[in-house]
Protein backbone atom coordinates (compact mmCIF):
# COMPACT_ATOMS: atom_id res chain seq x y z
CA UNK A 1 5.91 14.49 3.00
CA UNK A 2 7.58 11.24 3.23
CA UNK A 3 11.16 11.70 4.40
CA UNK A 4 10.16 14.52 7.13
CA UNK A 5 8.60 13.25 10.42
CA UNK A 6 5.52 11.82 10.21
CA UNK A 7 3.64 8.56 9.10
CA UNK A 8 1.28 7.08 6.62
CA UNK A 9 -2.19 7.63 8.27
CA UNK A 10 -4.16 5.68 5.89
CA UNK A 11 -3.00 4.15 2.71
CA UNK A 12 -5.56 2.50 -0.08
CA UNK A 13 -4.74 0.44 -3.05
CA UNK A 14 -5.87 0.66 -6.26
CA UNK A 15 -7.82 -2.07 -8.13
CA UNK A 16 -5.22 -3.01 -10.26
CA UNK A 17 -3.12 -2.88 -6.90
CA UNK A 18 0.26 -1.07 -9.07
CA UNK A 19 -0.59 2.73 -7.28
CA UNK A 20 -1.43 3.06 -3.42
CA UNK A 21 -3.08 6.22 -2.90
CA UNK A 22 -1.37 7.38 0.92
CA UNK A 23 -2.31 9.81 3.44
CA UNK A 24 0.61 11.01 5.24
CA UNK A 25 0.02 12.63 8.71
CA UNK A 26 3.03 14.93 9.40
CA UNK A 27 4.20 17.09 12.14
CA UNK A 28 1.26 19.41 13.40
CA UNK A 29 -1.59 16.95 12.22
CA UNK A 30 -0.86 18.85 8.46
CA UNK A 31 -2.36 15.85 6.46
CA UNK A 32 -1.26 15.57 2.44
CA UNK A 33 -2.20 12.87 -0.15
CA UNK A 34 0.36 11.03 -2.51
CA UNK A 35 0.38 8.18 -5.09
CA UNK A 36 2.94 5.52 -3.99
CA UNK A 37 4.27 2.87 -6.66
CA UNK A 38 3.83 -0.48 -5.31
CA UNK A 39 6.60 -1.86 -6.91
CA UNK A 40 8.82 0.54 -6.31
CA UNK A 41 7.68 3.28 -3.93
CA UNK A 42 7.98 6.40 -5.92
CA UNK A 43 6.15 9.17 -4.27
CA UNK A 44 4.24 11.67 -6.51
CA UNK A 45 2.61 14.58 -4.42
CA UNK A 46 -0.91 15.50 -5.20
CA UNK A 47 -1.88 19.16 -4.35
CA UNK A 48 1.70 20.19 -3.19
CA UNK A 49 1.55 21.82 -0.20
CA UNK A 50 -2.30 21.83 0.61
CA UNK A 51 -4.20 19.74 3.30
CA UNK A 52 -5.71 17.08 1.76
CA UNK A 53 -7.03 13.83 2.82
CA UNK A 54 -8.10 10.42 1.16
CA UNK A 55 -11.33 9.10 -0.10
CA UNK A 56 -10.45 5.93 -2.19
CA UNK A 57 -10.97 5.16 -5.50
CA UNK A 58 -13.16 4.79 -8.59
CA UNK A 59 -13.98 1.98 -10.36
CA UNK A 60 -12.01 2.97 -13.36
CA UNK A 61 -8.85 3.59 -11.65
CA UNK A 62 -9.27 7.59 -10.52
CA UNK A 63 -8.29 8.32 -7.03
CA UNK A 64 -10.34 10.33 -5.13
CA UNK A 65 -9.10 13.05 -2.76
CA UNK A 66 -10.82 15.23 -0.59
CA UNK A 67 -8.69 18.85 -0.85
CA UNK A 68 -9.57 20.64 2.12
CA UNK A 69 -8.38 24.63 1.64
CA UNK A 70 -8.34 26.30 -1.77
CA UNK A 71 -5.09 26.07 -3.95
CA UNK A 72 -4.17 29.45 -4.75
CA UNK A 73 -2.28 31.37 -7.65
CA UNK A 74 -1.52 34.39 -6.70
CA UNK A 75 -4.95 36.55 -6.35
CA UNK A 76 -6.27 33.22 -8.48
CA UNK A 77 -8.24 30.36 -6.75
CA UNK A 78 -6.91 27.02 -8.64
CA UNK A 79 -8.91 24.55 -7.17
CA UNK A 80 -11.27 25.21 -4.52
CA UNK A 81 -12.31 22.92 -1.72
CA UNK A 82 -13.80 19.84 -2.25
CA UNK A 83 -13.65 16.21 -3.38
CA UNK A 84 -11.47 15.50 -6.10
CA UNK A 85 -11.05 12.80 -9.29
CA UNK A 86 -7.28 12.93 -9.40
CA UNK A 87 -5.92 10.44 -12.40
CA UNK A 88 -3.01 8.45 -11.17
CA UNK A 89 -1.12 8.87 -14.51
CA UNK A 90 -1.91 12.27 -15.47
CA UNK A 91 -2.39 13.70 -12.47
CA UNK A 92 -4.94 15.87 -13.80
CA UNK A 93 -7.93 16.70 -11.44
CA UNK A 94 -11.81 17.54 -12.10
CA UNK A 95 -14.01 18.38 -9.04
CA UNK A 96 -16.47 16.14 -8.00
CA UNK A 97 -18.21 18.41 -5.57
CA UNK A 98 -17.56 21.74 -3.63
CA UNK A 99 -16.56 21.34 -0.10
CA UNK A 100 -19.60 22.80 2.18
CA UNK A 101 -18.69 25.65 4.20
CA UNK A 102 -18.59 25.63 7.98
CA UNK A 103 -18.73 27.82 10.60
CA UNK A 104 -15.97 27.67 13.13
CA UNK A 105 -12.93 24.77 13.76
């Protein structure tokens, strides 16, 4: 998270160029994905806590974010791996497509 040691590893902006949608590498090579206000920097987590990494965006203003271990809720799998349509205002997500699974590292 911004704040903690670290730095922005790729950041993309959105059409309309008001949200930047940030991947911040921290400590450990743990990588997270946040919306950043252009105009004023507010930082909004998306999938607090869980490695994610960015795609880009839509044409209609929807980030996309690829989550890369399943959110859990208890014995409950929240969202599962895969690519994400995350809506900058909302922040609510729909699953694009399932992550494959691999073998190994």
């Amino acid at each position: 998270m911004p704040g903690r040691r670290g730095w922005w590893r790729r950041v993309v902006a959105a059409m309309d160029r008001k949200t930047l949608l940030g991947q911040w590498s921290g400590e450990c090579e743990a990588q997270s994905t946040y919306f950043v206000s252009a105009a004023g920097g507010r930082v909004r987590a998306i999938f607090r806590r869980h490695e994610s990494t960015v795609v880009g965006w839509t044409v209609d203003g929807q980030a996309l974010v690829r989550l890369n271990e399943a959110v859990w809720r208890g014995n409950t799998e929240v969202f599962g791996p895969g690519v994400y349509r995350v809506d900058p205002l909302t922040l609510a997500v729909h699953r694009l497509r399932e992550k494959p699974a691999r073998n190994g590292c």
